[in-house]
Structures are given as C-alpha cells and as structure tokens.
C-alpha atoms as a PDB file:
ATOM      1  CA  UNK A   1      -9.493  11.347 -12.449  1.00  0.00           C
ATOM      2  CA  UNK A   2      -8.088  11.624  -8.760  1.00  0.00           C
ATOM      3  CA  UNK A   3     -11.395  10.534  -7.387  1.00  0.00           C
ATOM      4  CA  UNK A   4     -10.363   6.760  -9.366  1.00  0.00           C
ATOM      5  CA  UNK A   5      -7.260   6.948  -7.950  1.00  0.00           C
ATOM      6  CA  UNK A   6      -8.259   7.351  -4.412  1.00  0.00           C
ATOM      7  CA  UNK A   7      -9.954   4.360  -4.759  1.00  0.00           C
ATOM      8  CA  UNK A   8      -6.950   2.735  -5.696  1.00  0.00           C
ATOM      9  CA  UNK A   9      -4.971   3.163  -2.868  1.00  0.00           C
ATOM     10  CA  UNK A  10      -7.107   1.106  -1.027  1.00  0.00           C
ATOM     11  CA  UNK A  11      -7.317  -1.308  -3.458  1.00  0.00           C
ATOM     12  CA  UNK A  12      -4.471  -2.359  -2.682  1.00  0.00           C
ATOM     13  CA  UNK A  13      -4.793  -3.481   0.719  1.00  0.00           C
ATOM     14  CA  UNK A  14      -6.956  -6.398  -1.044  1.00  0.00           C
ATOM     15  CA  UNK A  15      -2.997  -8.493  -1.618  1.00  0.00           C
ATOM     16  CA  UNK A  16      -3.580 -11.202   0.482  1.00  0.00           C
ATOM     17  CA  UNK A  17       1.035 -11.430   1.404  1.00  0.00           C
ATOM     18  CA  UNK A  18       2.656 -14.864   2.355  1.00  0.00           C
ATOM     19  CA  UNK A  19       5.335 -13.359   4.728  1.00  0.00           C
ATOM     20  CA  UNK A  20       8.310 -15.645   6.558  1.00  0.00           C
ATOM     21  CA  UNK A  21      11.258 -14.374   8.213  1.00  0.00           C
ATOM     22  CA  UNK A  22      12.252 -11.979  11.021  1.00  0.00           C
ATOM     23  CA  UNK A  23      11.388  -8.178  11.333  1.00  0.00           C
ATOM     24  CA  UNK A  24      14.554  -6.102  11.558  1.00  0.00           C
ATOM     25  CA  UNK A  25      14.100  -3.725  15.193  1.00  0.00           C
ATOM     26  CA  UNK A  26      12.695  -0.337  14.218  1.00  0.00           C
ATOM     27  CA  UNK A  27      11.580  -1.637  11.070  1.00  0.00           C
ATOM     28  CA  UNK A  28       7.945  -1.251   9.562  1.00  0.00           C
ATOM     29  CA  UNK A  29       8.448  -4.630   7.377  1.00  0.00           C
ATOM     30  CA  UNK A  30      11.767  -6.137   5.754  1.00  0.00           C
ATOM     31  CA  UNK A  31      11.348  -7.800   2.125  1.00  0.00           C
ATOM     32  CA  UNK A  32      14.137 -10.057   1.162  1.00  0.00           C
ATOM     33  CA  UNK A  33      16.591  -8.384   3.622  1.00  0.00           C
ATOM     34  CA  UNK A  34      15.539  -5.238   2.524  1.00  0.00           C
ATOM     35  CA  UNK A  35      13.518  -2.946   5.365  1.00  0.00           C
ATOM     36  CA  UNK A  36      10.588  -0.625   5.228  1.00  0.00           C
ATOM     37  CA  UNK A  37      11.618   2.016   7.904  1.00  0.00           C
ATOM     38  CA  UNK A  38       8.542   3.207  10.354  1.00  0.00           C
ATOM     39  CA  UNK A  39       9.130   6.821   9.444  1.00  0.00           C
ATOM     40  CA  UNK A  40       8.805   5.956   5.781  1.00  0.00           C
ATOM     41  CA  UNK A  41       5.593   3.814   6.799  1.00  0.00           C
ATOM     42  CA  UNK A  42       3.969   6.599   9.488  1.00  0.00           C
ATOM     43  CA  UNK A  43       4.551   9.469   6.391  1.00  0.00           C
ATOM     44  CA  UNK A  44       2.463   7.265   3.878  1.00  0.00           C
ATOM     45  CA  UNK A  45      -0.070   6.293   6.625  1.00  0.00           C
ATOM     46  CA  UNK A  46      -0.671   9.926   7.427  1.00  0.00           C
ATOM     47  CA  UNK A  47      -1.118  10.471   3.155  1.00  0.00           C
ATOM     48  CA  UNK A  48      -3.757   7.263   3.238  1.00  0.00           C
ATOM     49  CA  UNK A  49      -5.331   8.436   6.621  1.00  0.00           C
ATOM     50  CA  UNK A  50      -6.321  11.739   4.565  1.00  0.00           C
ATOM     51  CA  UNK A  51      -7.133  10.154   1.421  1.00  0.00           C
ATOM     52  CA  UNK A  52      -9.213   7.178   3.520  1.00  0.00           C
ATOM     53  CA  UNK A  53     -10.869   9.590   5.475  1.00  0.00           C
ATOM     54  CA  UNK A  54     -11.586  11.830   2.364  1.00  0.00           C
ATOM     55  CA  UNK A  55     -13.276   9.077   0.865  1.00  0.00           C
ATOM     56  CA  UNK A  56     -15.103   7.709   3.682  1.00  0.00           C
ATOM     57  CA  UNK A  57     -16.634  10.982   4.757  1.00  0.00           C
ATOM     58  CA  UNK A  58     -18.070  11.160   1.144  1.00  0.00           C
ATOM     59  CA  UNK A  59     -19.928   7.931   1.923  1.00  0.00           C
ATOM     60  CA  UNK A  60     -21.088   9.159   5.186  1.00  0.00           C
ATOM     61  CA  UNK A  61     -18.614   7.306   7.593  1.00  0.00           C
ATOM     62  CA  UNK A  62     -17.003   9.629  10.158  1.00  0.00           C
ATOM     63  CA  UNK A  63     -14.628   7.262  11.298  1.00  0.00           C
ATOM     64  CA  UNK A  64     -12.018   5.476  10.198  1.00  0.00           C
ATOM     65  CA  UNK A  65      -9.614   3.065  12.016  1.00  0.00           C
ATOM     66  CA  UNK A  66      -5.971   4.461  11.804  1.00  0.00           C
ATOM     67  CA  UNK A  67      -4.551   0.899  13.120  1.00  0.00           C
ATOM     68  CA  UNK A  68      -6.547  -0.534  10.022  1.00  0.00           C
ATOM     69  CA  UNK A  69      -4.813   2.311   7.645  1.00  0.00           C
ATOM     70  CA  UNK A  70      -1.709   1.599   8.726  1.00  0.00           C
ATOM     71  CA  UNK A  71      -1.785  -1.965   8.033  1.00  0.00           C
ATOM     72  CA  UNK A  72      -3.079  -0.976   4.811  1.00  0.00           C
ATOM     73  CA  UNK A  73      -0.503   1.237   4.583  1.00  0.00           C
ATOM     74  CA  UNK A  74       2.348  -1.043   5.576  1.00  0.00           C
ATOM     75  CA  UNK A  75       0.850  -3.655   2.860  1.00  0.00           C
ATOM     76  CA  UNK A  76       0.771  -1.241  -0.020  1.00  0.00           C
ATOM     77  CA  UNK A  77       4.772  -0.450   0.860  1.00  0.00           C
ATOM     78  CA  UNK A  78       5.625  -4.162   0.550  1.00  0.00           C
ATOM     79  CA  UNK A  79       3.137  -5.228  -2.162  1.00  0.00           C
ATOM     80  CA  UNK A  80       4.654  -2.126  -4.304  1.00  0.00           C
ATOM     81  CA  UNK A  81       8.121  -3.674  -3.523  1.00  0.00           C
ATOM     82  CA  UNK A  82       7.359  -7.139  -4.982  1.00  0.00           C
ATOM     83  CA  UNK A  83       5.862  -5.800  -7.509  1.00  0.00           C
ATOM     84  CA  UNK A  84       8.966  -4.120  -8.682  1.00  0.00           C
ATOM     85  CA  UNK A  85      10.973  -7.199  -8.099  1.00  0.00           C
ATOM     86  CA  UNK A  86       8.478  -9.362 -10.327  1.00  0.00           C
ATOM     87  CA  UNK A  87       8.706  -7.091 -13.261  1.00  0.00           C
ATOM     88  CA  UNK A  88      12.759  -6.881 -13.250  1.00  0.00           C
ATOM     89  CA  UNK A  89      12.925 -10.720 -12.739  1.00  0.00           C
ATOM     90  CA  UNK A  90      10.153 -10.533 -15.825  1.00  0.00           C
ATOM     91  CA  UNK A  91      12.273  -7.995 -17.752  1.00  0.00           C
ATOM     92  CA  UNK A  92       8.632  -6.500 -17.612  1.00  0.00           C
ATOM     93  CA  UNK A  93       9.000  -1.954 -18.016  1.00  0.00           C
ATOM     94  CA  UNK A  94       5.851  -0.179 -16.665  1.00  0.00           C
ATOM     95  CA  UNK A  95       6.607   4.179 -18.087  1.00  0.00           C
ATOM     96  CA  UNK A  96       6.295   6.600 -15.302  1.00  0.00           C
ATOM     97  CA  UNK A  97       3.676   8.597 -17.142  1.00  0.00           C
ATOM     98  CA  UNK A  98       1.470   4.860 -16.821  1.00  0.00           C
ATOM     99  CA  UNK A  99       1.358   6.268 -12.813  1.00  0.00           C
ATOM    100  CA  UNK A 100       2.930   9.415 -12.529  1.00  0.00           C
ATOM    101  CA  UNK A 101       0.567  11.966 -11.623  1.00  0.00           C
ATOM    102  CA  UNK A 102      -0.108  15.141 -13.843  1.00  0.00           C
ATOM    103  CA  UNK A 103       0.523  18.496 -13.127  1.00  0.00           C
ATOM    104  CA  UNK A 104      -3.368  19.177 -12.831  1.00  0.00           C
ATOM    105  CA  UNK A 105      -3.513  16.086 -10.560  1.00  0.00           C
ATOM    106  CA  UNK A 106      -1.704  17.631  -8.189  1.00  0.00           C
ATOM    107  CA  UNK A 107      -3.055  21.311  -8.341  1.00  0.00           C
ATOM    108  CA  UNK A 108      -6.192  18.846  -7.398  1.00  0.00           C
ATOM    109  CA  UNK A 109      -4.644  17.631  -4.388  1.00  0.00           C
ATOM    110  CA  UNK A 110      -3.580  20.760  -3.367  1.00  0.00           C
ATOM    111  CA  UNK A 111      -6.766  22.460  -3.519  1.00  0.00           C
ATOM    112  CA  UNK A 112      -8.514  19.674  -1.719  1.00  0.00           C
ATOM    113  CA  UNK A 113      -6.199  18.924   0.549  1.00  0.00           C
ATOM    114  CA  UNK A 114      -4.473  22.580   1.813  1.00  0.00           C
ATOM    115  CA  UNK A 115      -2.896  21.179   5.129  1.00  0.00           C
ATOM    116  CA  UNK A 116      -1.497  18.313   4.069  1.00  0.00           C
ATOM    117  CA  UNK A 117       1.673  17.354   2.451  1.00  0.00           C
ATOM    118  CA  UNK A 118       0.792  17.102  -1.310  1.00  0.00           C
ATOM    119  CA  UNK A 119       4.056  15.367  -2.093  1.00  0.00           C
ATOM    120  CA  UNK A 120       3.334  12.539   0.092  1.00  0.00           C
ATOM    121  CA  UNK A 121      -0.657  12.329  -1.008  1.00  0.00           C
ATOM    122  CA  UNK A 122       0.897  12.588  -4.598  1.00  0.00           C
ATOM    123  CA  UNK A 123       3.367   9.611  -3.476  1.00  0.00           C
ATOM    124  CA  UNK A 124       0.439   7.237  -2.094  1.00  0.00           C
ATOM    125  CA  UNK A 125      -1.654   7.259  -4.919  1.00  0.00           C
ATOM    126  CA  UNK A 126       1.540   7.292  -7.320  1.00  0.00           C
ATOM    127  CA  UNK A 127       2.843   4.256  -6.047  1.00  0.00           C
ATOM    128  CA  UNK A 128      -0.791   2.646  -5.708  1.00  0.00           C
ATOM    129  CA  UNK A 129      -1.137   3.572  -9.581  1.00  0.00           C
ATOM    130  CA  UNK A 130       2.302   1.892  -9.847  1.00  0.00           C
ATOM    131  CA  UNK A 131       1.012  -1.343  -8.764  1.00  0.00           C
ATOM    132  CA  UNK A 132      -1.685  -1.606 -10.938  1.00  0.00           C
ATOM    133  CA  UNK A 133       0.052  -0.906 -13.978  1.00  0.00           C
ATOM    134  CA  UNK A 134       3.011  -3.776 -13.090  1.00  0.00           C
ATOM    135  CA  UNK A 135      -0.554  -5.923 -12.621  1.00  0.00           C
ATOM    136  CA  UNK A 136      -1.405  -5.152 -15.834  1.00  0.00           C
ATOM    137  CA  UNK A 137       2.332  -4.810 -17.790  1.00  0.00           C
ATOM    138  CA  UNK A 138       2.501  -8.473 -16.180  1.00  0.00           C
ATOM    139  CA  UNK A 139      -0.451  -9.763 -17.937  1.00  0.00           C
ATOM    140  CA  UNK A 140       0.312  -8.504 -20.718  1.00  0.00           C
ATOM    141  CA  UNK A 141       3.573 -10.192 -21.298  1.00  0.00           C
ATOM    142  CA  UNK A 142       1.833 -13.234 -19.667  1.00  0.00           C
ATOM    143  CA  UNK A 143      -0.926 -13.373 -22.564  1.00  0.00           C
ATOM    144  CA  UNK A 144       1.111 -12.144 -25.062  1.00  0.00           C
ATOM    145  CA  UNK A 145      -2.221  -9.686 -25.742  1.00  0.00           C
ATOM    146  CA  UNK A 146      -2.536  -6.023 -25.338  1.00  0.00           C
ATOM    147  CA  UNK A 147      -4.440  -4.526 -22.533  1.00  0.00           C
ATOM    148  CA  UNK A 148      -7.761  -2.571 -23.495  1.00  0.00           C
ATOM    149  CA  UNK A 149     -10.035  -0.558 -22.091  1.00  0.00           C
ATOM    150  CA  UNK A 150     -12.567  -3.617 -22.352  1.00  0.00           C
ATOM    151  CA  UNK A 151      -9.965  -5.862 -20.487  1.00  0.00           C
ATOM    152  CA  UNK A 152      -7.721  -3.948 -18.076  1.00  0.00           C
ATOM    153  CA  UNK A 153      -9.549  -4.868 -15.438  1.00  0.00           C
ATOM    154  CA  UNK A 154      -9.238  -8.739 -16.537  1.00  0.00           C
ATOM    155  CA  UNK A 155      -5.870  -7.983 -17.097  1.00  0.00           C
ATOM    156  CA  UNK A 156      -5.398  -6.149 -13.607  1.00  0.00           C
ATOM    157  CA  UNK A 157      -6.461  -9.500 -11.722  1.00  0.00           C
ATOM    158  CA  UNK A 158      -4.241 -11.688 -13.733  1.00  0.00           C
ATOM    159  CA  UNK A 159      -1.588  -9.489 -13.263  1.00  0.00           C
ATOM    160  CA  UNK A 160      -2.283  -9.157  -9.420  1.00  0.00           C
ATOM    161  CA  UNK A 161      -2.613 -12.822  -9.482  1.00  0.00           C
ATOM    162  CA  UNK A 162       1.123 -13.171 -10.572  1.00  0.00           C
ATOM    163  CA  UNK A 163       2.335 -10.635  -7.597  1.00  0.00           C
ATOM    164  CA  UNK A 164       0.551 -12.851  -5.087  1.00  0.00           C
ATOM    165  CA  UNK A 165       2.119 -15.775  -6.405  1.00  0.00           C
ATOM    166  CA  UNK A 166       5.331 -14.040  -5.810  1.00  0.00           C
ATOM    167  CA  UNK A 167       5.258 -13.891  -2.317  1.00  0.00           C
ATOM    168  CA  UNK A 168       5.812 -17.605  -2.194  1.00  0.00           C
ATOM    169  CA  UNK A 169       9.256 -17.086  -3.027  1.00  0.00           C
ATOM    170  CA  UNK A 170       9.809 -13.923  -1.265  1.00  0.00           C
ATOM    171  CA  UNK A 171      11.147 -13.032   2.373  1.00  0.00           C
ATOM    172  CA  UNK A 172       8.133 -11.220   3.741  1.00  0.00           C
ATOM    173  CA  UNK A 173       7.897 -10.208   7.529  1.00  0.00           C
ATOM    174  CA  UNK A 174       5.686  -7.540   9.184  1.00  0.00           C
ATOM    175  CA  UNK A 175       6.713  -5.734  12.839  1.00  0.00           C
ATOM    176  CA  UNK A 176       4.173  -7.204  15.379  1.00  0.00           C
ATOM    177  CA  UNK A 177       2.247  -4.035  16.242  1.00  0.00           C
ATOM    178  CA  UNK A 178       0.200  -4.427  12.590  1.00  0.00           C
ATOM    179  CA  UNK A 179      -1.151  -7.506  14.172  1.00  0.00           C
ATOM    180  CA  UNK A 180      -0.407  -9.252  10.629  1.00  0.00           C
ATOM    181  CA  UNK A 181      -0.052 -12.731  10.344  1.00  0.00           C
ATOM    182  CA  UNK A 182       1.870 -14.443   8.027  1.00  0.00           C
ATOM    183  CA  UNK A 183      -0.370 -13.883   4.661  1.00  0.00           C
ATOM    184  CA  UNK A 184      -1.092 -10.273   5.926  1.00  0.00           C
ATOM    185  CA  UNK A 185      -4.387 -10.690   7.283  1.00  0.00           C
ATOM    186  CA  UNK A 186      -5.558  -9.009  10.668  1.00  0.00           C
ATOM    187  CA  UNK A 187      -4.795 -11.719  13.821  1.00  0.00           C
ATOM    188  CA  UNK A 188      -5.055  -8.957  16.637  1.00  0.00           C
ATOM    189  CA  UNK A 189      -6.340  -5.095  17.013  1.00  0.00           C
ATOM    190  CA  UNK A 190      -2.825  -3.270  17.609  1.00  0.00           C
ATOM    191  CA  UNK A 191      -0.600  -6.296  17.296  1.00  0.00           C
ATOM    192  CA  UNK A 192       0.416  -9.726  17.935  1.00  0.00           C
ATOM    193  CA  UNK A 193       0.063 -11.895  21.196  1.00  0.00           C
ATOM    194  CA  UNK A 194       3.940 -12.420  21.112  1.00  0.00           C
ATOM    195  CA  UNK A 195       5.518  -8.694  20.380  1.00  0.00           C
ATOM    196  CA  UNK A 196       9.114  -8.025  20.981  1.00  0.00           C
ATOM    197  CA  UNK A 197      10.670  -5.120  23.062  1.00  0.00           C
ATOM    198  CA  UNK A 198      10.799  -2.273  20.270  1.00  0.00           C
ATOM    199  CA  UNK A 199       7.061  -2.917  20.078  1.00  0.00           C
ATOM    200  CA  UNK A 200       5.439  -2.882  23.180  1.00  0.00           C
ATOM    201  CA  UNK A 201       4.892   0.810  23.113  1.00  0.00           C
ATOM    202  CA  UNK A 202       3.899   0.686  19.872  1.00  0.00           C
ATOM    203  CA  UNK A 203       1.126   3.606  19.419  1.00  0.00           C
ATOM    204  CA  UNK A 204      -2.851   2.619  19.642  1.00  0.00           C
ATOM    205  CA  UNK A 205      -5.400   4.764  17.556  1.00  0.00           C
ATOM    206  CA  UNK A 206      -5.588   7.155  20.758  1.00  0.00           C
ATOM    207  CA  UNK A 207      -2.203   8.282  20.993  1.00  0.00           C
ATOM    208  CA  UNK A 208      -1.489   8.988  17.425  1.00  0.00           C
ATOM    209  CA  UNK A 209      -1.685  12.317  15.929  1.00  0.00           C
ATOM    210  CA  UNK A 210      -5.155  13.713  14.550  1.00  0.00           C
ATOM    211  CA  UNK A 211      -3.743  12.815  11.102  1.00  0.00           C
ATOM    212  CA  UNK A 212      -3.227   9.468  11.856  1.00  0.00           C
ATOM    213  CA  UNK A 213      -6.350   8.686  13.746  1.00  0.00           C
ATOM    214  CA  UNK A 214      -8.224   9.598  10.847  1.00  0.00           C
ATOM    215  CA  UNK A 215     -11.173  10.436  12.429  1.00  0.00           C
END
C-alpha cells in the first residue's frame, strides 16, 4: 500500500554513509567519481518534502525542516547508488516489479497529490522501494535462504547491513551546505564551518520555495 511506502522513503535516511573525497562544484554529492547533480537532488527533495509533509501532518506535526529533507534526500540518492554497485559487484538481480510502482499506485498519488509532479513522487518512493529490495536480494544470496514474509524484515537489516559496509570501500563526499560529515550525520544546520565558494549562497529553509520548505 502507498501509505507503507511513504514510510519507506524515510527509512532510508536511517544509512549511517562513510564518505571521503572531494565534492565536484555544483554537485549535490559525487560517488566514486560519479556526481549527483543539485537539480537532480532539489527535484527529489521537492517529491520527499510532499511525501514528508504528507506524513507528518497525519501525525499532527505542521512542520517539517526542508534542510533536514534535503539531507535526507541527498542520502537516499547516494545510498540508492551503492546499493546498485553492491548488487552488480554481487552479481545480485533485484526485478523492477520488486519496486516498480503499479498503475493503481500511481492513480493514488495522483489523486492525493494533484499539484505535484507524480512522476517524481512515483520516482522517490520507487527508488526508496529499490533499496530495500537490494537489502533484502543481498541477504538472500548472503544466507543462501529465501526471504519470507516472517523474515523480510530480518532479512532487510542484514541486507542494509551489507550496503553500510560498502561505504568503506566507496568514494563518498557530500557538498558542504547538507552540513554532513563524513558518515552522513548532521555536524551543522545549513552546512559546514569550512564551505567553499559555490556554497556560500547555498539556500536556508526561508528562501526555498513553499515546496521545499515543507511547511
């Protein structure tokens, strides 16, 4: 059900990254030489800022922090990334329809979400849905056992486990404005002490659109 999968996409923001290296200028993060443009990271921030907010307003929470989104954003585009890489260096194959949304799915979307860009929600919670199922794919080949219903989530941590590990061995770096430090965890509000020239006008919650506030 899409209400599971919004939870999902947050979920993911729980991948605790060991990141080295330099950010590329203009660059959201680079992994292994490879970069995460900012206009690929601010169109899946705006799909989690509606999907966060969604979800938070059903808990009674008015306000959500679109800095914080966007750092969960920017860690569910590099966490799906090494995730891929794992399962090719695993010869691991995770089926589209594991995390592909249904047509329904997206009528879903749609209806609950009529201003926004339903390709990009559909994208989020895709690639979030991605993730998990490499997590479990991984475990599976790790255990040589099939996942159940009983055990997926068992299976999901193992598997996560394994895409942590990879970071070790990866070429992780984050632009300063996230404020990440180097195993993705918060070290400032809107970015590092040391920030290089491309960043210091990086956007604050304040000056981002409505969508991106996501308040």
């Amino acid at each position: 059900m899409l209400t599971r999968t919004r939870g999902v996409v947050l979920a993911i923001a729980g991948l605790s990254l060991a990141a080295c290296g330099t950010v590329h200028p203009g660059a959201a993060a680079v992994v292994d030489g490879r970069t995460i443009s900012m206009d690929t990271l601010d169109r899946t921030a705006e799909a989690y800022c509606t999907l966060t907010a969604s979800a938070a307003k059903q808990q009674g929470i008015t306000t959500v922090s679109g800095s914080e989104v966007r750092r969960q954003a920017v860690v569910g585009l590099v966490s799906l990334r090494v995730a891929r890489d794992l399962a090719r260096s695993k010869g691991v194959t995770v089926e589209p329809s594991a995390y592909e949304l249904t047509p329904a799915q997206r009528d879903e979307l749609a209806t609950s979400f009529p201003d926004s860009d339903v390709d990009e929600l559909a994208r989020a919670i895709r690639d979030s849905r991605e993730v998990s199922a490499i997590s479990v794919a991984l475990a599976e080949k790790q255990t040589k056992q099939q996942a159940t219903s009983e055990n997926e989530a068992q299976f999901a941590d193992i598997g996560q486990s394994a895409i942590l590990a990879a970071f070790a061995d990866s070429d992780v770096s984050f632009a300063p404005r996230f404020g990440l430090d180097s195993k993705g965890q918060q070290r400032a509000a809107t970015g590092s002490v040391s920030v290089t020239p491309d960043d210091l006008d990086a956007p604050v919650d304040e000056e981002l659109p409505a969508s991106q506030r996501c308040s």
